[in-house]
PDB file of N, CA and C in Angstrom:
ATOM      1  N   UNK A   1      -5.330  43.259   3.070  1.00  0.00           N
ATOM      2  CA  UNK A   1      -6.139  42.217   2.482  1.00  0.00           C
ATOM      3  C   UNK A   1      -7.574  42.731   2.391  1.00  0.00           C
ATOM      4  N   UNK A   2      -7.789  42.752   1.295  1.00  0.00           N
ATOM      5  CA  UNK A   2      -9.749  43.337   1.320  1.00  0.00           C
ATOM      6  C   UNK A   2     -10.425  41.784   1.509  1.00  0.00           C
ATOM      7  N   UNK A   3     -11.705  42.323   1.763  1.00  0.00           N
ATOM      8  CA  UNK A   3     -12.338  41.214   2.494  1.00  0.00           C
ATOM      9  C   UNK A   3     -13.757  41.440   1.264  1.00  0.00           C
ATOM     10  N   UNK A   4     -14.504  40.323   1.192  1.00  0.00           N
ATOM     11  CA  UNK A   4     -15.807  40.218   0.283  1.00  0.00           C
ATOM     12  C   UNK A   4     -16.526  39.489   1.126  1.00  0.00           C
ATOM     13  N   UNK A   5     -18.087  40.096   1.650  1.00  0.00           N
ATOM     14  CA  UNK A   5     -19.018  39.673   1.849  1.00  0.00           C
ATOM     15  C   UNK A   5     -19.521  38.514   1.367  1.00  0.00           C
ATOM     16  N   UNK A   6     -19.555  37.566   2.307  1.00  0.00           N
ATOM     17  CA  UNK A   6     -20.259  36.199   1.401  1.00  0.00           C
ATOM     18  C   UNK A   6     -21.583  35.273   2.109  1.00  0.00           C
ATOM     19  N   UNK A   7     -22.235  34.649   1.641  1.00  0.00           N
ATOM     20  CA  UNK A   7     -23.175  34.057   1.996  1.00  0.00           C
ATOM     21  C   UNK A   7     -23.222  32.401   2.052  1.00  0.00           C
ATOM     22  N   UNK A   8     -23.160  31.907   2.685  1.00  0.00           N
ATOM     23  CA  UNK A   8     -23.452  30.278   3.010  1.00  0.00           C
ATOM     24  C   UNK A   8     -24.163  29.743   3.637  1.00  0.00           C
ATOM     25  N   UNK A   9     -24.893  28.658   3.577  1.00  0.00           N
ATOM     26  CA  UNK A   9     -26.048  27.905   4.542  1.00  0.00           C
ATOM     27  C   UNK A   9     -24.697  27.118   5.057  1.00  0.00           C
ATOM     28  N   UNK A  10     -24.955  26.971   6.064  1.00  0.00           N
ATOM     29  CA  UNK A  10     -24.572  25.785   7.120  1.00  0.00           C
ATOM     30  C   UNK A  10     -25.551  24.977   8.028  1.00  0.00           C
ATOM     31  N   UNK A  11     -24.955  23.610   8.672  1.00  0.00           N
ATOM     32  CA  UNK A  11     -25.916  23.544   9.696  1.00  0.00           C
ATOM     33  C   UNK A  11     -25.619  23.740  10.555  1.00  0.00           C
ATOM     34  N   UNK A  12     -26.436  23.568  11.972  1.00  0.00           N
ATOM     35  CA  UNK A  12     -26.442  24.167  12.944  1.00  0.00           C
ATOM     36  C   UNK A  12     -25.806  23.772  13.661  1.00  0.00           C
ATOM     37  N   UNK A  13     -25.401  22.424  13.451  1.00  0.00           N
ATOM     38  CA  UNK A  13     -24.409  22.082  14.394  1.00  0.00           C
ATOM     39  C   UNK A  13     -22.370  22.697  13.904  1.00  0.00           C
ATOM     40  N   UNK A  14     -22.594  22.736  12.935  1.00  0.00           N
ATOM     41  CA  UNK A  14     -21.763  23.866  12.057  1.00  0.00           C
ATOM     42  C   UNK A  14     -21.362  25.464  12.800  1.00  0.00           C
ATOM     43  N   UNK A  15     -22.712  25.049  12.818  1.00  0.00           N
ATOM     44  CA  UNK A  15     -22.526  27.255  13.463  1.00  0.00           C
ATOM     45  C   UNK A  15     -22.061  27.073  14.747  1.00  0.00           C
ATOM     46  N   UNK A  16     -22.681  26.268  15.539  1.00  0.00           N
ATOM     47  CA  UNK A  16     -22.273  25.829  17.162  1.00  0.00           C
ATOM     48  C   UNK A  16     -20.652  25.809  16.666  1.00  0.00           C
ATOM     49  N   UNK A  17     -20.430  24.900  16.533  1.00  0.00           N
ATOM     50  CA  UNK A  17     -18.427  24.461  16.344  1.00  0.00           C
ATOM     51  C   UNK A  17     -17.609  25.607  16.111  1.00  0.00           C
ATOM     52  N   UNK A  18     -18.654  26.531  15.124  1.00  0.00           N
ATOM     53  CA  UNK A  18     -17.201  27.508  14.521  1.00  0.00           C
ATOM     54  C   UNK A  18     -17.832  28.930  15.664  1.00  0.00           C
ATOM     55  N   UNK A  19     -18.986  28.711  16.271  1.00  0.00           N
ATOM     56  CA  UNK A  19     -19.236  30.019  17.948  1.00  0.00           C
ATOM     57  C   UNK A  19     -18.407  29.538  18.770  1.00  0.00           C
ATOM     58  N   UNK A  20     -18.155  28.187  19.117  1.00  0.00           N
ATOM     59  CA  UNK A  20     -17.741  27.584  20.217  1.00  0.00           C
ATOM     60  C   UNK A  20     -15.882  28.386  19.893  1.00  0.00           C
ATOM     61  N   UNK A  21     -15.465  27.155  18.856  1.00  0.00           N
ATOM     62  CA  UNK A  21     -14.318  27.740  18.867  1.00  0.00           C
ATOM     63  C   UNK A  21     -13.680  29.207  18.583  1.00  0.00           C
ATOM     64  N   UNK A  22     -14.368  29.636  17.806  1.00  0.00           N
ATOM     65  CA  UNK A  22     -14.360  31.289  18.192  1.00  0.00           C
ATOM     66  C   UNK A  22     -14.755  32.017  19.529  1.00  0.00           C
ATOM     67  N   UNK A  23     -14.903  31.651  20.300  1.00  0.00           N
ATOM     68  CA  UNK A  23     -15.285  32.422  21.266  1.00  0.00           C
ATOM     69  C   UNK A  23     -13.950  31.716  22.271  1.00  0.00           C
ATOM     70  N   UNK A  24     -13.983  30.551  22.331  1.00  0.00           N
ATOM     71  CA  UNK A  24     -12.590  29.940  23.179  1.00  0.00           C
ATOM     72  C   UNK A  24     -11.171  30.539  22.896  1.00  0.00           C
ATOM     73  N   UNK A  25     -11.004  30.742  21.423  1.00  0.00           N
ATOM     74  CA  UNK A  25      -9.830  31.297  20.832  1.00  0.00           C
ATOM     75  C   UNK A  25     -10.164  32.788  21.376  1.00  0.00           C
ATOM     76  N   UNK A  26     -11.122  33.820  21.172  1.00  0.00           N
ATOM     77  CA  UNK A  26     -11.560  34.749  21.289  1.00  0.00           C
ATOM     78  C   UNK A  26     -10.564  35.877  20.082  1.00  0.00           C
ATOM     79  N   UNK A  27     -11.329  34.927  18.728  1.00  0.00           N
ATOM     80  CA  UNK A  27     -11.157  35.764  17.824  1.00  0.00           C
ATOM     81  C   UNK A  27     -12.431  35.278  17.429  1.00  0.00           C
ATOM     82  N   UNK A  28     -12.652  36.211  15.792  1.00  0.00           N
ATOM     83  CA  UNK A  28     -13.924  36.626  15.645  1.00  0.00           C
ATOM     84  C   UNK A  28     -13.744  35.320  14.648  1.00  0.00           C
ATOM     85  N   UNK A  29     -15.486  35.031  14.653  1.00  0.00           N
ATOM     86  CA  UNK A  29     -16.029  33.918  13.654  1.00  0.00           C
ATOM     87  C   UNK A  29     -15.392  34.022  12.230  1.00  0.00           C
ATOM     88  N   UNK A  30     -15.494  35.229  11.601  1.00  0.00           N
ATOM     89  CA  UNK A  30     -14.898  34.805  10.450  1.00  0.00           C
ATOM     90  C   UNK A  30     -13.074  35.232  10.110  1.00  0.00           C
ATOM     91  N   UNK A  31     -12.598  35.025  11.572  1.00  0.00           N
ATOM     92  CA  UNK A  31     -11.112  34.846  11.380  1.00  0.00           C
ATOM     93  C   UNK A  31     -11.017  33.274  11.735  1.00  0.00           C
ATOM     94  N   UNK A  32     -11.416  32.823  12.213  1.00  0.00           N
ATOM     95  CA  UNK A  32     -11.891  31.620  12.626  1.00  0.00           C
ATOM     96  C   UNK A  32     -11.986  30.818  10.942  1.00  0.00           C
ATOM     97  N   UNK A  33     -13.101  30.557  10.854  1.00  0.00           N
ATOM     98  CA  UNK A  33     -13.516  30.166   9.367  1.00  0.00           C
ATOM     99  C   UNK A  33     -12.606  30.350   8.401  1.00  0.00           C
ATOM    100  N   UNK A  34     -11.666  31.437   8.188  1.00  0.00           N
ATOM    101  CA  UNK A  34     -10.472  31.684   7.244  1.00  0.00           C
ATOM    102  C   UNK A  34      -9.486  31.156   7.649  1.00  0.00           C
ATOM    103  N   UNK A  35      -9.128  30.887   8.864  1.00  0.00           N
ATOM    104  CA  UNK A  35      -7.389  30.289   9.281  1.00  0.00           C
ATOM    105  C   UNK A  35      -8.422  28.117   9.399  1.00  0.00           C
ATOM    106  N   UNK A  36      -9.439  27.952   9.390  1.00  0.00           N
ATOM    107  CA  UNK A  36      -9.942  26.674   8.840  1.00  0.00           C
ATOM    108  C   UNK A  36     -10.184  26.287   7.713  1.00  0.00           C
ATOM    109  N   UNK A  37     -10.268  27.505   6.716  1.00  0.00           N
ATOM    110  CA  UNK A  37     -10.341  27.067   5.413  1.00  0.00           C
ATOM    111  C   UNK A  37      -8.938  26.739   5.110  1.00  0.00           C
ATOM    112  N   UNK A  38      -8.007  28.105   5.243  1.00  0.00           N
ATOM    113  CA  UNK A  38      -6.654  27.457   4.775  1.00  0.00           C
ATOM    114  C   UNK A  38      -5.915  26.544   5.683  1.00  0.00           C
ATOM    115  N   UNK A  39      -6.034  26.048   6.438  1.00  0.00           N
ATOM    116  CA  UNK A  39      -5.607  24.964   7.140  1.00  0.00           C
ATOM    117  C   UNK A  39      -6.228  23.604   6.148  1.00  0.00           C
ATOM    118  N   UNK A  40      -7.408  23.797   5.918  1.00  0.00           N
ATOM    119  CA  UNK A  40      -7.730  22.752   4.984  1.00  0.00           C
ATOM    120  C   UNK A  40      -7.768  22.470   3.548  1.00  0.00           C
ATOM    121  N   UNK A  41      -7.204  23.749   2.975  1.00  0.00           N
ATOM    122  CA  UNK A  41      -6.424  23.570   1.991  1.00  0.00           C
ATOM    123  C   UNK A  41      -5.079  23.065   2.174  1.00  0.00           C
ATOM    124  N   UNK A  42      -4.366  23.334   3.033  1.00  0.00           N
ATOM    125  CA  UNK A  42      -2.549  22.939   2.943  1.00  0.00           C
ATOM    126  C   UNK A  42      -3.018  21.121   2.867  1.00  0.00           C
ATOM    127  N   UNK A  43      -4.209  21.154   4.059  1.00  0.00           N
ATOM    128  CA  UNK A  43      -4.104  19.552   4.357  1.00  0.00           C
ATOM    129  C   UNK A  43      -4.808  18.510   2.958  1.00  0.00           C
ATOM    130  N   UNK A  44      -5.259  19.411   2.119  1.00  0.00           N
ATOM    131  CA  UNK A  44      -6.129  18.834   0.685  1.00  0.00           C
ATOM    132  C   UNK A  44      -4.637  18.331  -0.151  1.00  0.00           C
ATOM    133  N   UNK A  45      -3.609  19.102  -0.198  1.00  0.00           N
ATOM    134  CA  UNK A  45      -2.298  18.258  -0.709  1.00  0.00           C
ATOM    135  C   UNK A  45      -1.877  17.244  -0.316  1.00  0.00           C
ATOM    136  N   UNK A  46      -1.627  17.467   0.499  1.00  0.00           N
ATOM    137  CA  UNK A  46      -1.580  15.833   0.927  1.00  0.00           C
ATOM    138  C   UNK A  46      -1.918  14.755   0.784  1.00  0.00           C
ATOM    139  N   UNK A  47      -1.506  13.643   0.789  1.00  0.00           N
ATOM    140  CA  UNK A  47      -2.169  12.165   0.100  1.00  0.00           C
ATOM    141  C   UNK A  47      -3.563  11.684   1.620  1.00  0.00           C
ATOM    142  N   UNK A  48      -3.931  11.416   0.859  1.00  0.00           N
ATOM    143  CA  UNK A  48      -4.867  10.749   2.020  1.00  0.00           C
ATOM    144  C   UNK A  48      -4.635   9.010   2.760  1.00  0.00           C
ATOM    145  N   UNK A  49      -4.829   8.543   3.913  1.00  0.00           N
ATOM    146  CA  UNK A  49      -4.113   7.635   4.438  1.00  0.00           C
ATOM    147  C   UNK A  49      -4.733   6.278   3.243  1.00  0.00           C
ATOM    148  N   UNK A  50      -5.258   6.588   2.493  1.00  0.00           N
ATOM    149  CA  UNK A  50      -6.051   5.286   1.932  1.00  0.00           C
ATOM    150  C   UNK A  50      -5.060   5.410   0.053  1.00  0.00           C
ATOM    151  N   UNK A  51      -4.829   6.589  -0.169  1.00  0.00           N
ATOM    152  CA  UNK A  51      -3.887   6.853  -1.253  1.00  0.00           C
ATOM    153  C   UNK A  51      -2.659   6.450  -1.038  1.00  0.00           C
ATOM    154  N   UNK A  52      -2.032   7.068   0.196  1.00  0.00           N
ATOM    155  CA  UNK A  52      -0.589   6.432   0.528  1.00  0.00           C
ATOM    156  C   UNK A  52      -0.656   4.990   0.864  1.00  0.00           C
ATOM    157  N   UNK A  53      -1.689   4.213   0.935  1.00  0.00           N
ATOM    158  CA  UNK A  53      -1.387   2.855   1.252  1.00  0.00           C
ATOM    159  C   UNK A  53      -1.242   2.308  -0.084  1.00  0.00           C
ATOM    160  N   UNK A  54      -2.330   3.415  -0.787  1.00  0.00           N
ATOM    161  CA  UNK A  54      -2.046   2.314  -2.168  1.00  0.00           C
ATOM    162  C   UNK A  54      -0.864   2.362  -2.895  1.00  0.00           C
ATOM    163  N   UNK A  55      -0.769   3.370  -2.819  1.00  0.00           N
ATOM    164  CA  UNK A  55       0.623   4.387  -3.621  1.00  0.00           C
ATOM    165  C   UNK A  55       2.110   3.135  -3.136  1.00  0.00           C
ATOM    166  N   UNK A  56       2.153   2.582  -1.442  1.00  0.00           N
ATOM    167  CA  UNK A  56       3.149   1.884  -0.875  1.00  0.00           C
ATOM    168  C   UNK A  56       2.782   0.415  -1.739  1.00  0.00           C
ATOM    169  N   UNK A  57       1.605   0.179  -1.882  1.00  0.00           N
ATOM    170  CA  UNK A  57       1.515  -1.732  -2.315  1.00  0.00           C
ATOM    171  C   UNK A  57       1.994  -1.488  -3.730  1.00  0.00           C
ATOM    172  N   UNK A  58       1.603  -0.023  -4.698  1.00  0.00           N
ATOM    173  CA  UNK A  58       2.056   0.013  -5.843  1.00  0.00           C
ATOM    174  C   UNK A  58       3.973  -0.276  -6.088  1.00  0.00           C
ATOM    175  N   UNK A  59       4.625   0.528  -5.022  1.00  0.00           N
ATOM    176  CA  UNK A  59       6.096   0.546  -4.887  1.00  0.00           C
ATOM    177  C   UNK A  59       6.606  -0.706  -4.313  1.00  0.00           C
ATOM    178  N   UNK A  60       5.454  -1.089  -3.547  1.00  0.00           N
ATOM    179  CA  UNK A  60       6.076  -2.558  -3.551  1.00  0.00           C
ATOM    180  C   UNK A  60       5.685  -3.727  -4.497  1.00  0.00           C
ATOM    181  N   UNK A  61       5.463  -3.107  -5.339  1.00  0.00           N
ATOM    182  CA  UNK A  61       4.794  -4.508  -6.029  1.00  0.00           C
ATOM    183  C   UNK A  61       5.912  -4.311  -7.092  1.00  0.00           C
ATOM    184  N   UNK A  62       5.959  -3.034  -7.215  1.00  0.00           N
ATOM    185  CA  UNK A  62       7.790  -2.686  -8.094  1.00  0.00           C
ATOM    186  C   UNK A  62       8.536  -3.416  -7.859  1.00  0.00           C
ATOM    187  N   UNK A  63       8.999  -3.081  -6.648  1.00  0.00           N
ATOM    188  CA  UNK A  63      10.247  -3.451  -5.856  1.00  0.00           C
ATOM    189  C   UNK A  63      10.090  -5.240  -6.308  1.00  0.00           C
ATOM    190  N   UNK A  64       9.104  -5.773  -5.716  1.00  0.00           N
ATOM    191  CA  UNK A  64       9.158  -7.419  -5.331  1.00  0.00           C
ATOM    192  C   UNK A  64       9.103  -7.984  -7.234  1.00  0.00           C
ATOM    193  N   UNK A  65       8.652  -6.743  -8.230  1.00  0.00           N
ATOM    194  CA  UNK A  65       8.380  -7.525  -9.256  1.00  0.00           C
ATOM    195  C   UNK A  65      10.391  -7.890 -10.119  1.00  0.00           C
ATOM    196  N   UNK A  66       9.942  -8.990 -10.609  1.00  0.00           N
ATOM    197  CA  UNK A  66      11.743  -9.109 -11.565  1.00  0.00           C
ATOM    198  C   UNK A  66      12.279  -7.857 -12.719  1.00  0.00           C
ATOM    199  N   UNK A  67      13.300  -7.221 -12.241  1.00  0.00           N
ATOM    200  CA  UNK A  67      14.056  -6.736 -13.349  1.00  0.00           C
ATOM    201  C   UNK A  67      13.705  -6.818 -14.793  1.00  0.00           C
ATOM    202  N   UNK A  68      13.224  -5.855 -15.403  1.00  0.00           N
ATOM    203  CA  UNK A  68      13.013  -6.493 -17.093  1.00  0.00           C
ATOM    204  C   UNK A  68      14.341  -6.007 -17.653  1.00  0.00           C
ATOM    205  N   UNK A  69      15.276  -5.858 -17.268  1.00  0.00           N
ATOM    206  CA  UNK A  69      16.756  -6.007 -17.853  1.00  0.00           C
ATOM    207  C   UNK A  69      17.518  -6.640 -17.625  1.00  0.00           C
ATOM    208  N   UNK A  70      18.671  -6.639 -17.589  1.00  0.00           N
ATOM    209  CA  UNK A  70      20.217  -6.911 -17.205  1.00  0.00           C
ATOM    210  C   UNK A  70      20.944  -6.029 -16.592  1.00  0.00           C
ATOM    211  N   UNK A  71      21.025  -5.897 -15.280  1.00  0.00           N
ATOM    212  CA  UNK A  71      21.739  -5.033 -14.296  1.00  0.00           C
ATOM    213  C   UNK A  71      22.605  -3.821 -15.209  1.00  0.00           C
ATOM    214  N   UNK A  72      23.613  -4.746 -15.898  1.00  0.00           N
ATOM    215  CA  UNK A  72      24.630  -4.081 -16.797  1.00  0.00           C
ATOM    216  C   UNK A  72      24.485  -3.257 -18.196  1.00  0.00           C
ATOM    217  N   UNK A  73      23.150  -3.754 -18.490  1.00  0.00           N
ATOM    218  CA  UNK A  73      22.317  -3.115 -19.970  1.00  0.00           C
ATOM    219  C   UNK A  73      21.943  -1.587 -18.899  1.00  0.00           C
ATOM    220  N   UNK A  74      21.369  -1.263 -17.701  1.00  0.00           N
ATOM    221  CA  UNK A  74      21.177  -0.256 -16.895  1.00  0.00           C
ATOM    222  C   UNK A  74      22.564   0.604 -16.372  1.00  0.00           C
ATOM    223  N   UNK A  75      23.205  -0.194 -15.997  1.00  0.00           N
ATOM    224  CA  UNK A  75      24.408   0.664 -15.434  1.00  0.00           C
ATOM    225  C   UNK A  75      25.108   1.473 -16.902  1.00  0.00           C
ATOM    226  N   UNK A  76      24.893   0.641 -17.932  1.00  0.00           N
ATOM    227  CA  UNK A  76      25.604   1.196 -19.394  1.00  0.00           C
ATOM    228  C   UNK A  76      25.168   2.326 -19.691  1.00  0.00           C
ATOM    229  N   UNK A  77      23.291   2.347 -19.835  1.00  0.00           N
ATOM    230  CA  UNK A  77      22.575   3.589 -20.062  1.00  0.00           C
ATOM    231  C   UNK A  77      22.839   4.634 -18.464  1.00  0.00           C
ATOM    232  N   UNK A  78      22.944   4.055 -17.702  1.00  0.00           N
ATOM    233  CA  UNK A  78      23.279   5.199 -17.039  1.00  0.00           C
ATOM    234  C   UNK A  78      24.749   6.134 -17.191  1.00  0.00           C
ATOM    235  N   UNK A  79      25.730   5.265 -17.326  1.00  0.00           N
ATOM    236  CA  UNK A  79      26.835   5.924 -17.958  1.00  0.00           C
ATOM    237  C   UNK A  79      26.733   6.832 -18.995  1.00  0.00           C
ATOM    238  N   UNK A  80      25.724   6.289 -20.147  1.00  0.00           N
ATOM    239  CA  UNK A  80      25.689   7.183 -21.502  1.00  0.00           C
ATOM    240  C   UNK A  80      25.425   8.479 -20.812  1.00  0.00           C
ATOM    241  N   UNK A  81      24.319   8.243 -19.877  1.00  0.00           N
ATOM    242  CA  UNK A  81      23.196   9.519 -19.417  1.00  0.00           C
ATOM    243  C   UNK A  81      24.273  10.817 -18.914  1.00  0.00           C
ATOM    244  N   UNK A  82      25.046  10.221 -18.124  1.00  0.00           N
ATOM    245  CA  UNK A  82      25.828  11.145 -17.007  1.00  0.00           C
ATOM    246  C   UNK A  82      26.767  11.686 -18.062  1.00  0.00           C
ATOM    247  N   UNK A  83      27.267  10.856 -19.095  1.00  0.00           N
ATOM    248  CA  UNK A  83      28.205  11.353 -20.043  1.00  0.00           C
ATOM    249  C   UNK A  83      27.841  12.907 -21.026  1.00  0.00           C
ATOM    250  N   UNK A  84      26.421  12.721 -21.267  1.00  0.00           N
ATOM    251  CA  UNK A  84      25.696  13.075 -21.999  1.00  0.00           C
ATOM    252  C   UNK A  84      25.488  14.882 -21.504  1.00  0.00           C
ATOM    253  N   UNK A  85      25.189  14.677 -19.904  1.00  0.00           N
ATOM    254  CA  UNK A  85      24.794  15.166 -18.782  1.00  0.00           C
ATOM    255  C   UNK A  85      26.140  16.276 -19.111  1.00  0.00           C
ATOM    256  N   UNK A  86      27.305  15.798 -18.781  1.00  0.00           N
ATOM    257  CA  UNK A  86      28.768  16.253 -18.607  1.00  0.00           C
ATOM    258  C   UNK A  86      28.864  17.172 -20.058  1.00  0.00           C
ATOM    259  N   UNK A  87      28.375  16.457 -20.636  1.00  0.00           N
ATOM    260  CA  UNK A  87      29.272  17.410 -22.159  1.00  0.00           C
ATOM    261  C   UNK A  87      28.109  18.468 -22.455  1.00  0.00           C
ATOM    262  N   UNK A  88      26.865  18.345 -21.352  1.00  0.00           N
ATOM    263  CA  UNK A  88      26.009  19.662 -22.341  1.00  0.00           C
ATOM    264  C   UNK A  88      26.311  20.345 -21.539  1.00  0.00           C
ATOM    265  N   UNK A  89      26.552  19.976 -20.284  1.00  0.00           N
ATOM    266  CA  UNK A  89      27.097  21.196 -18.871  1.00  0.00           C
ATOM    267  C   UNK A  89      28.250  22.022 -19.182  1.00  0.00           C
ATOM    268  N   UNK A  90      29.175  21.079 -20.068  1.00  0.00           N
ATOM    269  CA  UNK A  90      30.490  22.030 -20.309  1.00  0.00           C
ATOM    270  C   UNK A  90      30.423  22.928 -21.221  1.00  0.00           C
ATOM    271  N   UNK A  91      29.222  22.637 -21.995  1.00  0.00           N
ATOM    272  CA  UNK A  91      29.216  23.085 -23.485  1.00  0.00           C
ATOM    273  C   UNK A  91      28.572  24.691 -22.999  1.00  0.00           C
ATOM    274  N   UNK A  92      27.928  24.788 -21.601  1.00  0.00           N
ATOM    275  CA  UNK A  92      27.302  26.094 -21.306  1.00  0.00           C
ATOM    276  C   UNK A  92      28.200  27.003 -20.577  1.00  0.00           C
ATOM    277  N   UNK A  93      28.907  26.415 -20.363  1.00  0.00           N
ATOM    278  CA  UNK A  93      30.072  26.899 -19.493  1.00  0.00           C
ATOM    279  C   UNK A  93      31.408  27.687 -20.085  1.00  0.00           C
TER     280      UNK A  93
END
């Protein structure tokens, strides 16, 4: 892995946190700073607790809202679908 020289202001209470925990771990500051950056990238995918709440009132507001069909107008199109599904699968086969 090549490495590039870089420059950042931080504050000081910044620099304290990432000496402290570098020196406790007793690896160096900027292995430190790199296994925290990507730790906080994996965790940037993730929904945040205020997204997933909304994201749940959205699915429930699904769930609790009425059907705009007829159970059986759905189960029909799903039949077409799977049918549909079946004959292009065979057709590759």
């Amino acid at each position: 892995m090549s490495m590039v020289k870089v420059t950042y202001s931080l504050d000081d209470a910044t620099v304290r946190r990432i000496r402290a925990v570098s020196a406790r771990l007793g690896i160096p500051q900027s292995q430190m700073v790199r296994e925290a950056v990507a730790d906080y990238a994996a965790r940037k995918d993730r929904l945040s607790e205020a997204e997933r709440l909304r994201m749940l009132e959205v699915l429930e507001r699904i769930r609790d809202s009425p059907p705009s069909r007829p159970q059986e107008e759905v189960e029909a199109e799903l039949r077409q679908i799977r049918e549909a599904r079946k004959r292009a699968w065979r057709s590759k086969t």
